[in-house]
Protein backbone atom coordinates (compact mmCIF):
# COMPACT_ATOMS: atom_id res chain seq x y z
CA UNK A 1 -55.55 -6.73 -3.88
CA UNK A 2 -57.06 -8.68 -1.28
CA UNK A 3 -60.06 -11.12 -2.38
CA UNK A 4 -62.55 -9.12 -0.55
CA UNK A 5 -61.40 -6.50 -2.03
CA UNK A 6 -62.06 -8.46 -5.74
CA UNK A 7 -65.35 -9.92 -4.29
CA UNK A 8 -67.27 -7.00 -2.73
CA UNK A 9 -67.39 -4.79 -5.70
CA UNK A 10 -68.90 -7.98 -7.73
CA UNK A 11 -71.55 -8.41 -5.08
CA UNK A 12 -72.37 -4.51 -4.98
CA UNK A 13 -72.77 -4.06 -8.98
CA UNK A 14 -75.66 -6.75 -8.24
CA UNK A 15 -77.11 -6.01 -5.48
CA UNK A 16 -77.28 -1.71 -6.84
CA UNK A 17 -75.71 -0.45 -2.98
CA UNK A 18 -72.80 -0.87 -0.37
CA UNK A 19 -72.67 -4.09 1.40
CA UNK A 20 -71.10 -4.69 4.83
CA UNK A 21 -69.02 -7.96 4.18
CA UNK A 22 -71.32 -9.78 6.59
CA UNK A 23 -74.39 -8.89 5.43
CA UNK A 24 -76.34 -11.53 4.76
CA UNK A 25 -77.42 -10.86 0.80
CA UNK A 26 -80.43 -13.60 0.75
CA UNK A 27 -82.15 -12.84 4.07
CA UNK A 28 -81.53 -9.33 3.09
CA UNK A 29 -83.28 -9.76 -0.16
CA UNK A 30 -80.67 -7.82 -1.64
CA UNK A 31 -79.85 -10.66 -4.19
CA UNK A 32 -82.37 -12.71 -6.07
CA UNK A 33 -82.19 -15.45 -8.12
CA UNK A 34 -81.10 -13.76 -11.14
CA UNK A 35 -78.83 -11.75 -9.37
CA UNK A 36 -77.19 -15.12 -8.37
CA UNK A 37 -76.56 -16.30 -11.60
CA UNK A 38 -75.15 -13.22 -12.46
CA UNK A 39 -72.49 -13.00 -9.68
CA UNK A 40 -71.58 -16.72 -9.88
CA UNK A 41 -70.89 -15.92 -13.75
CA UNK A 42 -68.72 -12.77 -12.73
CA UNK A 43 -66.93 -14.71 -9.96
CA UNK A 44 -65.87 -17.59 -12.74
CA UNK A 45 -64.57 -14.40 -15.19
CA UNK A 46 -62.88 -12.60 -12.17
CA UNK A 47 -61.16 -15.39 -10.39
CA UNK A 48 -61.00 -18.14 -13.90
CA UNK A 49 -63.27 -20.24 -11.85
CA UNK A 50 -65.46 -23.00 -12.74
CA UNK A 51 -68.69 -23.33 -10.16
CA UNK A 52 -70.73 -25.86 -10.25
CA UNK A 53 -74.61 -24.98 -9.93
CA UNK A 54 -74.39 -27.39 -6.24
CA UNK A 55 -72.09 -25.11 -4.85
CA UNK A 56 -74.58 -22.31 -5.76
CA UNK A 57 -75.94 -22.23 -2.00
CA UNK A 58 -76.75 -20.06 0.57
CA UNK A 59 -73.99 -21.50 2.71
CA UNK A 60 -71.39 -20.70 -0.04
CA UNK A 61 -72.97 -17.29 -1.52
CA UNK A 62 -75.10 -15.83 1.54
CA UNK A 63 -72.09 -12.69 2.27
CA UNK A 64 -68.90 -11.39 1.15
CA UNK A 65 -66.79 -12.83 3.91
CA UNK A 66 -69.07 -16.44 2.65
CA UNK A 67 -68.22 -15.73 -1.43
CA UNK A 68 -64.56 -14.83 -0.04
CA UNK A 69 -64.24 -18.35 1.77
CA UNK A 70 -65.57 -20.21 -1.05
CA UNK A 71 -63.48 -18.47 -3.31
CA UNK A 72 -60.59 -19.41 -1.45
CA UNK A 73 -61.40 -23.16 -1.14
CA UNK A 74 -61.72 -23.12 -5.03
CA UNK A 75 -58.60 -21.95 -5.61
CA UNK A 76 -56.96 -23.88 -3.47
CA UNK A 77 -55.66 -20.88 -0.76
């Protein structure tokens, strides 16, 4: 299983719909806050992750194909 694949159902438990994996989740209001928290907590169960709260950033957590990059840099792939 790719890590899309791993990522995108995360994101669309929290966000209650479908995403396209470039949609931007912020700008679409389709995270808040909360909802951030929440994913970054299910991305450090899924993927046995640590993230620190500075990575927590729109640059990092703003889309799928985003989450799936910074996934990838934190475990090393």
């Amino acid at each position: 299983m790719s890590l899309i694949e791993r990522i995108k159902p995360l994101v669309e438990e929290i966000a209650f719909k479908t995403v396209n994996i470039d949609e931007p989740l912020y700008t679409s209001n389709l995270i808040d806050s909360m909802g951030t928290v929440d994913l970054a907590m299910m991305l450090e169960e899924e993927f046995d992750i640590k993230i620190d709260t500075r990575d927590i950033i729109e640059s990092n957590f703003d889309s799928v194909n985003k989450l799936t990059d910074y996934i990838k840099s934190r475990l090393g792939e």
